[in-house]
N, C-alpha and C. Protein backbone atom coordinates (compact mmCIF):
# COMPACT_ATOMS: atom_id res chain seq x y z
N UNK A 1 28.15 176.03 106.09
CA UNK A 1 28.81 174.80 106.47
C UNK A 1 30.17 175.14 107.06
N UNK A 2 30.18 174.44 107.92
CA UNK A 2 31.62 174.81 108.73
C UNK A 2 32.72 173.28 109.13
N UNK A 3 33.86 173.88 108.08
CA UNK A 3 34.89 172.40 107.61
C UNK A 3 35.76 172.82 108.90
N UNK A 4 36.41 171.88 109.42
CA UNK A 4 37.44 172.17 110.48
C UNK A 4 39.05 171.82 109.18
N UNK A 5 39.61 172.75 110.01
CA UNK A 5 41.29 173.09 109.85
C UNK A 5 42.08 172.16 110.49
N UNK A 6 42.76 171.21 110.25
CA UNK A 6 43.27 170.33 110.91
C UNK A 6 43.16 169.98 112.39
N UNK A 7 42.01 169.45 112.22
CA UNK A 7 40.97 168.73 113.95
C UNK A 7 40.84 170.36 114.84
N UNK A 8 40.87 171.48 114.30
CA UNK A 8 41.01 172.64 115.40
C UNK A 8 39.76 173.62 115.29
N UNK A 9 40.24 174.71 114.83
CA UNK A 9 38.85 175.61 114.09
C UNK A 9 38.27 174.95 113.54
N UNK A 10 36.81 175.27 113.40
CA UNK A 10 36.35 175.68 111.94
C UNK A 10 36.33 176.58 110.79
N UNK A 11 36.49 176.62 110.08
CA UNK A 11 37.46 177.67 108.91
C UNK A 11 36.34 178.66 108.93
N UNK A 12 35.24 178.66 109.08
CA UNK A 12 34.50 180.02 109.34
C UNK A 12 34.81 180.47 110.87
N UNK A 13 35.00 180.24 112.11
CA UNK A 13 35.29 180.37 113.20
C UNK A 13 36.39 181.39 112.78
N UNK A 14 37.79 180.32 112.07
CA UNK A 14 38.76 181.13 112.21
C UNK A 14 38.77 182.38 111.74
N UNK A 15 38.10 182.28 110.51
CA UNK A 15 38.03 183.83 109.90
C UNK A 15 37.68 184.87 110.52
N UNK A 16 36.52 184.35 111.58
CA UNK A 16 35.66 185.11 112.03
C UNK A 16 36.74 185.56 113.59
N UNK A 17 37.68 184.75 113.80
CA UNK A 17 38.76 185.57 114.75
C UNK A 17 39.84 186.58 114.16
N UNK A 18 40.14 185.75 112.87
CA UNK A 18 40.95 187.07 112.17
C UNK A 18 40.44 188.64 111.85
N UNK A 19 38.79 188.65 111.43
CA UNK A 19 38.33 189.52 111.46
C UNK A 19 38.32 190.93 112.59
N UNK A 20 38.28 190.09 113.44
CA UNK A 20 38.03 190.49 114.45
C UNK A 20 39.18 191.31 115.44
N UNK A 21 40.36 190.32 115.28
CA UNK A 21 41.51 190.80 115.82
C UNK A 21 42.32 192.06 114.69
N UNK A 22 41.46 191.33 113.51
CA UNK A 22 42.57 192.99 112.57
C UNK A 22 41.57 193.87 112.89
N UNK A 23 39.95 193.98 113.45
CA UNK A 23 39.51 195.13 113.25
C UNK A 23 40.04 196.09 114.96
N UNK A 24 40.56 195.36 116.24
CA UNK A 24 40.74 195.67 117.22
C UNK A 24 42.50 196.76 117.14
N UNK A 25 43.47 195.46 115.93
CA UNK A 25 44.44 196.25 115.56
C UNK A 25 44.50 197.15 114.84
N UNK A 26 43.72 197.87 113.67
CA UNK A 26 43.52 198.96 113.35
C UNK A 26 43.47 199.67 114.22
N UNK A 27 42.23 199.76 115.16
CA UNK A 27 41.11 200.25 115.88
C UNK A 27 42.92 200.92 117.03
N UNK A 28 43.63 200.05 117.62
CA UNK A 28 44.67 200.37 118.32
C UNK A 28 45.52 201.38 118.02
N UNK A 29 45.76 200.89 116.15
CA UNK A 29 46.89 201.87 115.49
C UNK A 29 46.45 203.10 115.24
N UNK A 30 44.90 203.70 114.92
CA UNK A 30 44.44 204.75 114.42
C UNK A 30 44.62 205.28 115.18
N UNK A 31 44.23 204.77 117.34
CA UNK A 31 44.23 205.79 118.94
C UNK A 31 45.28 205.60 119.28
N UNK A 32 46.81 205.06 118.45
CA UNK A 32 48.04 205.23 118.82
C UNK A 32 48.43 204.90 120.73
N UNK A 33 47.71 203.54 120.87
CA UNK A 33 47.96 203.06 121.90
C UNK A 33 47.86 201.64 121.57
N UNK A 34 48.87 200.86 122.81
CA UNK A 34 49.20 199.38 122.84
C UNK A 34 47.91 198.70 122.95
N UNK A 35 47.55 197.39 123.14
CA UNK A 35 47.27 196.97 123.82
C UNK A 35 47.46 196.51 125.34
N UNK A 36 46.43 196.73 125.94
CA UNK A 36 46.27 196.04 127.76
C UNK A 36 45.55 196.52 127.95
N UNK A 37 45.08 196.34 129.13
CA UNK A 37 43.29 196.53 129.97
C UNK A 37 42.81 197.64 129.62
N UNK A 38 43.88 198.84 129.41
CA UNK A 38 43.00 200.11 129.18
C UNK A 38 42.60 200.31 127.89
N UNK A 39 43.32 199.42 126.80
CA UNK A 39 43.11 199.62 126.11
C UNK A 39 41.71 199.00 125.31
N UNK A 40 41.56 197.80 125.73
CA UNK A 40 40.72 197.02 125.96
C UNK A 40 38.96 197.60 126.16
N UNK A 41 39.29 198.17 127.23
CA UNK A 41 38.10 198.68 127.90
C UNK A 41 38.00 200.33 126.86
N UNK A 42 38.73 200.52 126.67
CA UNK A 42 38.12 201.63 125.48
C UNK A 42 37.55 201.19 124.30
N UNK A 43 38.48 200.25 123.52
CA UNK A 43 38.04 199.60 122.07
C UNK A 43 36.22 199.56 122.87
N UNK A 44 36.03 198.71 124.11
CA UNK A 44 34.94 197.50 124.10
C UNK A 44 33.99 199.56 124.23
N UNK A 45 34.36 200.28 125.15
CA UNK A 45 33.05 201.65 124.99
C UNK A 45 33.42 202.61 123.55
N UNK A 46 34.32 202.09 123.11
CA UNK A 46 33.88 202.81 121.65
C UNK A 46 33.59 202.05 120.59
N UNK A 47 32.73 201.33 121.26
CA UNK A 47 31.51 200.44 120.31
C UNK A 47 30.58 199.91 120.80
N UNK A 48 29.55 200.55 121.19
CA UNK A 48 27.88 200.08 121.79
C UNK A 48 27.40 199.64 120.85
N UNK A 49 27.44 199.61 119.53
CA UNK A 49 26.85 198.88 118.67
C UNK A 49 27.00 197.31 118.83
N UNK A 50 28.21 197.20 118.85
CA UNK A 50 28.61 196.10 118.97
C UNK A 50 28.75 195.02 120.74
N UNK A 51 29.00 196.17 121.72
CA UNK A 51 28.96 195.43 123.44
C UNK A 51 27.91 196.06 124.21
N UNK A 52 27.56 196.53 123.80
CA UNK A 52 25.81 197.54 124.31
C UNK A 52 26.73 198.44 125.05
N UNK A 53 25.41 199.13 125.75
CA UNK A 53 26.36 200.36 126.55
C UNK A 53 27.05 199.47 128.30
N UNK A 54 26.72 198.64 128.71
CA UNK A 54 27.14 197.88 129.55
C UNK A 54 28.22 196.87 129.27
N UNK A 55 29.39 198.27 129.18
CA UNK A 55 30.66 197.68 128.63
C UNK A 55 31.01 196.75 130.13
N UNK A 56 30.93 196.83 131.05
CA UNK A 56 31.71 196.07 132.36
C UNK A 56 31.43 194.48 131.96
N UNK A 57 30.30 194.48 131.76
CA UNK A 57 29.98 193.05 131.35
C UNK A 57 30.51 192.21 130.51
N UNK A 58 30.77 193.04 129.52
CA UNK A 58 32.09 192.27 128.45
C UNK A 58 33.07 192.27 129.01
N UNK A 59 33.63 193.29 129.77
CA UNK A 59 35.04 193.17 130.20
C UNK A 59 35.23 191.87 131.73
N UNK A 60 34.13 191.87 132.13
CA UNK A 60 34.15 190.79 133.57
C UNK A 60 33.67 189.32 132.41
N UNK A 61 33.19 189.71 131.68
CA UNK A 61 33.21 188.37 130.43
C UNK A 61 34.30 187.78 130.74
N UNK A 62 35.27 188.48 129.21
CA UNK A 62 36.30 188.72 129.36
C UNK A 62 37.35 187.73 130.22
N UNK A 63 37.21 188.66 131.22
CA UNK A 63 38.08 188.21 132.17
C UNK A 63 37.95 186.83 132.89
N UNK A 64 36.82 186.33 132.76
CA UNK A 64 36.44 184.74 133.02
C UNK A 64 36.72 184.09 132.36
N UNK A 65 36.90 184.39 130.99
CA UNK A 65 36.45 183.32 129.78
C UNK A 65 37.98 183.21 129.79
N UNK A 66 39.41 184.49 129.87
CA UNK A 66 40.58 183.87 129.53
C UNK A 66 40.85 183.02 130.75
N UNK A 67 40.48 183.18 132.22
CA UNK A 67 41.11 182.14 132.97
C UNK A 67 39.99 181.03 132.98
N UNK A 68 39.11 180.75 132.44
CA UNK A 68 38.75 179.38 132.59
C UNK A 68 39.01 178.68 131.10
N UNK A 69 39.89 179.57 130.11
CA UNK A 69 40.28 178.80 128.76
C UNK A 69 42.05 179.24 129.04
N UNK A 70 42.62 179.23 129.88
CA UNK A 70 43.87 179.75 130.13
C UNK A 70 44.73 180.39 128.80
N UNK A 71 43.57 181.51 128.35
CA UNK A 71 44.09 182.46 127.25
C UNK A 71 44.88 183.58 127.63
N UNK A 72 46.27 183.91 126.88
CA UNK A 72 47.01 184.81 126.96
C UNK A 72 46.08 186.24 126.87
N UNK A 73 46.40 187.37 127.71
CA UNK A 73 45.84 188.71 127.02
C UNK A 73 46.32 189.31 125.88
N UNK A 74 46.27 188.53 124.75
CA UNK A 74 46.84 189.79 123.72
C UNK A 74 45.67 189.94 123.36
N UNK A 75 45.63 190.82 121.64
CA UNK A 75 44.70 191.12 120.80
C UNK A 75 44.27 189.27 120.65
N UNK A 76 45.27 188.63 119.51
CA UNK A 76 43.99 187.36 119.39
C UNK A 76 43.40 186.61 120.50
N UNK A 77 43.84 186.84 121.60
CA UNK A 77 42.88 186.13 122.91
C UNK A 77 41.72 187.21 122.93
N UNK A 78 41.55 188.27 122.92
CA UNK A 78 40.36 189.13 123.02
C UNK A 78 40.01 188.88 121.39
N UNK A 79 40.52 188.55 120.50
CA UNK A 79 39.68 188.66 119.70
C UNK A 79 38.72 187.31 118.97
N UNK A 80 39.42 186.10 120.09
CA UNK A 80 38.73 184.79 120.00
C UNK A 80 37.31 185.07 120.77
N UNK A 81 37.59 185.74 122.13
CA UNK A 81 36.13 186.05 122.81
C UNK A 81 35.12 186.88 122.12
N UNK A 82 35.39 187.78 121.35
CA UNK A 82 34.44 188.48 120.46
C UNK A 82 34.12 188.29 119.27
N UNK A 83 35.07 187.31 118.63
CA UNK A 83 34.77 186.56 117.64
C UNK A 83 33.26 186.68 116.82
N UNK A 84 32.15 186.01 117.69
CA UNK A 84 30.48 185.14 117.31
C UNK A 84 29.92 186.74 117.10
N UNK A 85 30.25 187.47 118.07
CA UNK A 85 29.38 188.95 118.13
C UNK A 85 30.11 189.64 117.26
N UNK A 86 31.46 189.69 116.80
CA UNK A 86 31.78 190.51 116.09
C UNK A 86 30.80 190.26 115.13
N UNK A 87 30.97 189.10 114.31
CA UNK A 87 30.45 188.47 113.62
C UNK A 87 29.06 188.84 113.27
N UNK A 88 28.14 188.32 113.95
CA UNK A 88 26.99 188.39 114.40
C UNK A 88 26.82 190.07 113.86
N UNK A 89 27.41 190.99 114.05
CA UNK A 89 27.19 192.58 114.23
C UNK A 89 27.68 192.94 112.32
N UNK A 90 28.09 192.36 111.91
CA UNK A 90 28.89 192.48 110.53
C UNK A 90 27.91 191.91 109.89
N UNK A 91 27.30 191.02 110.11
CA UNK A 91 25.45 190.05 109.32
C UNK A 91 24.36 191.27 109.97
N UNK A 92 24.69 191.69 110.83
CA UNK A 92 23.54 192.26 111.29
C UNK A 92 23.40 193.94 110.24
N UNK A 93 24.71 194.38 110.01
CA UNK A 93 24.66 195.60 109.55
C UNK A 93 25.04 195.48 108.14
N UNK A 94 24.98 194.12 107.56
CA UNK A 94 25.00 193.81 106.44
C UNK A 94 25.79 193.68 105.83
N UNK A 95 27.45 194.11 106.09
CA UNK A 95 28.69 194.43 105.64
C UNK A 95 28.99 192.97 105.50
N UNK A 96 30.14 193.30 104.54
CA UNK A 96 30.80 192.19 103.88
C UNK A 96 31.80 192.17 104.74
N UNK A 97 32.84 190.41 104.82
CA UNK A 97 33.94 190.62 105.33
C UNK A 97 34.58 191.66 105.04
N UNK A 98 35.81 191.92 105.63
CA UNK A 98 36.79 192.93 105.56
C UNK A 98 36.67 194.32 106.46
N UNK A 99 37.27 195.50 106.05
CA UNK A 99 37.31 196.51 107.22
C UNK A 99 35.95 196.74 108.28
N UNK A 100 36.50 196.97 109.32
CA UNK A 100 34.84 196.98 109.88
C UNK A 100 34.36 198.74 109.18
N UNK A 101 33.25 198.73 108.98
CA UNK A 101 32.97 200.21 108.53
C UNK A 101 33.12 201.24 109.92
N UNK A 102 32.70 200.97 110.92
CA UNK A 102 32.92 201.87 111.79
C UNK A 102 34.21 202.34 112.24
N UNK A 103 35.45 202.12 111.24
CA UNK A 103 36.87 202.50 111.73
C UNK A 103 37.07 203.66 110.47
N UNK A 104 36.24 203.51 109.11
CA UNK A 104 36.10 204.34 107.99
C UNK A 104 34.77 205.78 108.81
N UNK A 105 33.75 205.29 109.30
CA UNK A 105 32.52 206.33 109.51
C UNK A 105 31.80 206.59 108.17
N UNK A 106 30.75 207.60 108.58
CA UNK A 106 30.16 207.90 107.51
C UNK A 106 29.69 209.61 107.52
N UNK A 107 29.08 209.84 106.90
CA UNK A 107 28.72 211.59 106.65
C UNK A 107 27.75 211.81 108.02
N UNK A 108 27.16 210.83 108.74
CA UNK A 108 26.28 211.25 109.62
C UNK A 108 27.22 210.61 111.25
N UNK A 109 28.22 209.81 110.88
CA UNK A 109 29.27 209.09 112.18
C UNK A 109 30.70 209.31 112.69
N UNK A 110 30.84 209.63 113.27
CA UNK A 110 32.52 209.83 113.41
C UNK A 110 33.05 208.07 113.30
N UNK A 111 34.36 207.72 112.50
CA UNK A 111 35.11 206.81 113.03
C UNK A 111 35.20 205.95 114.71
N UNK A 112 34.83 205.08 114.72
CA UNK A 112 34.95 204.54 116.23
C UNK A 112 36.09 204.87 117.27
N UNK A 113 37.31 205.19 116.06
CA UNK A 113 38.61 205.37 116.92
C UNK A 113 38.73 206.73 117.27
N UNK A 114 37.68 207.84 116.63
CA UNK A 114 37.53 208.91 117.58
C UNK A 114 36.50 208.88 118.54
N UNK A 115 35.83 208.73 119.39
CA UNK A 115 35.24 208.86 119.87
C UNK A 115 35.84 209.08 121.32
N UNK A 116 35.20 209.00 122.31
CA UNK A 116 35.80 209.95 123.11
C UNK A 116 36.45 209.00 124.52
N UNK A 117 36.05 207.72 124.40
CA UNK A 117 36.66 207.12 125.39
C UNK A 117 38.12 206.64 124.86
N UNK A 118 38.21 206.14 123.35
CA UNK A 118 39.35 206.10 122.64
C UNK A 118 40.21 207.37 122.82
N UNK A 119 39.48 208.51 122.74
CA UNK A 119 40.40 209.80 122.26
C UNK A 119 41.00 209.83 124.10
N UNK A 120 40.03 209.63 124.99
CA UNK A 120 40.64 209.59 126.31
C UNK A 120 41.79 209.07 127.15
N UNK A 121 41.87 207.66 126.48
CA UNK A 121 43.18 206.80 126.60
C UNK A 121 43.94 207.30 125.92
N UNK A 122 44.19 207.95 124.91
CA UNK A 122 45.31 208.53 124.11
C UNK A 122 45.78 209.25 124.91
N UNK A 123 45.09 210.26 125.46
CA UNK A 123 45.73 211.45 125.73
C UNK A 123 46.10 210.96 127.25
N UNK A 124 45.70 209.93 127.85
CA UNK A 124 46.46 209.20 129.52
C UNK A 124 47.87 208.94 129.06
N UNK A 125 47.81 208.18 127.87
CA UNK A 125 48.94 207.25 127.40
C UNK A 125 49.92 208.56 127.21
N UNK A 126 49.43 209.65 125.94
CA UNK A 126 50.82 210.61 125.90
C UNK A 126 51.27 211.21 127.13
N UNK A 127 50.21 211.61 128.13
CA UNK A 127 50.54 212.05 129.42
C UNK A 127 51.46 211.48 130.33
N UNK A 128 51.25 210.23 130.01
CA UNK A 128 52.10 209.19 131.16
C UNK A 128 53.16 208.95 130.20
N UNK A 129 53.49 209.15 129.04
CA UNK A 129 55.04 209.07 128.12
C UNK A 129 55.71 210.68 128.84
N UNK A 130 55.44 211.64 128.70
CA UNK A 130 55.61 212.81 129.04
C UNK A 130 56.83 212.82 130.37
C-alpha cells in the first residue's frame, strides 16, 4: 500500500528514491569522483545487472525524462529516474532495503565501484587534476 506524504510522494516511492540516490553516493565516494555526465555514465556501465549492457539507453532516457520533468542534474534527479528499477532489482535479488550489496561484492564478485569503467573515470579525473 502506498500512503502519500503531504499530497506529493508516496512514502514507498520516496524511499525507493532515497535508496537509490545513497546507493549512487556511495557508489561516487568509493571511485572518488563528483558527480556529472561522466560520472553518470560510469555508475549506469558499472551495473548491467541493474541497466543491461545497453547503457546509452538509460543515459538518452535520462536525458529526456530531466527536460520533459525540468529536473536538475544532481544525484537525486538521477536518482528519481532510477528509482522503480533500482527497486525492482533489490526484489529481484532479494535484498533487503539498505546498502546495495553490489558496493560490498562477494567471494565470487568484485564491488561495482571497481570495475573497470568506474576504475576508468577515476584515473581521467586524477589525470585532468594533475
Amino acid at each position: 500500500m502506498r500512503m502519500l506524504v503531504g499530497g506529493r510522494l508516496p512514502v514507498r516511492r520516496t524511499e525507493s528514491i532515497q535508496l537509490a540516490a545513497q546507493h549512487v553516493r556511495l557508489w561516487l565516494a568509493a571511485t572518488g569522483v563528483t558527480y556529472d555526465r561522466r560520472a553518470r555514465e560510469a555508475f549506469v556501465r558499472a551495473h548491467p545487472a541493474l541497466f543491461g549492457l545497453a547503457y546509452e539507453v538509460t543515459l538518452r532516457g535520462f536525458e529526456r525524462w530531466q527536460t520533459r520533468h525540468r529536473v536538475s542534474d544532481t544525484v537525486e534527479g538521477f536518482a528519481h529516474y532510477i528509482a522503480s528499477r533500482h527497486e525492482r532489482w533489490f526484489v529481484a535479488h532479494g535484498s533487503t532495503p539498505g546498502v546495495a550489496p553490489c558496493l560490498i561484492g562477494s567471494a565470487i564478485t568484485q564491488p561495482c565501484w571497481k570495475t573497470e569503467p568506474a576504475e576508468s573515470i577515476a584515473q581521467r579525473d586524477i589525470r585532468a587534476a594533475a
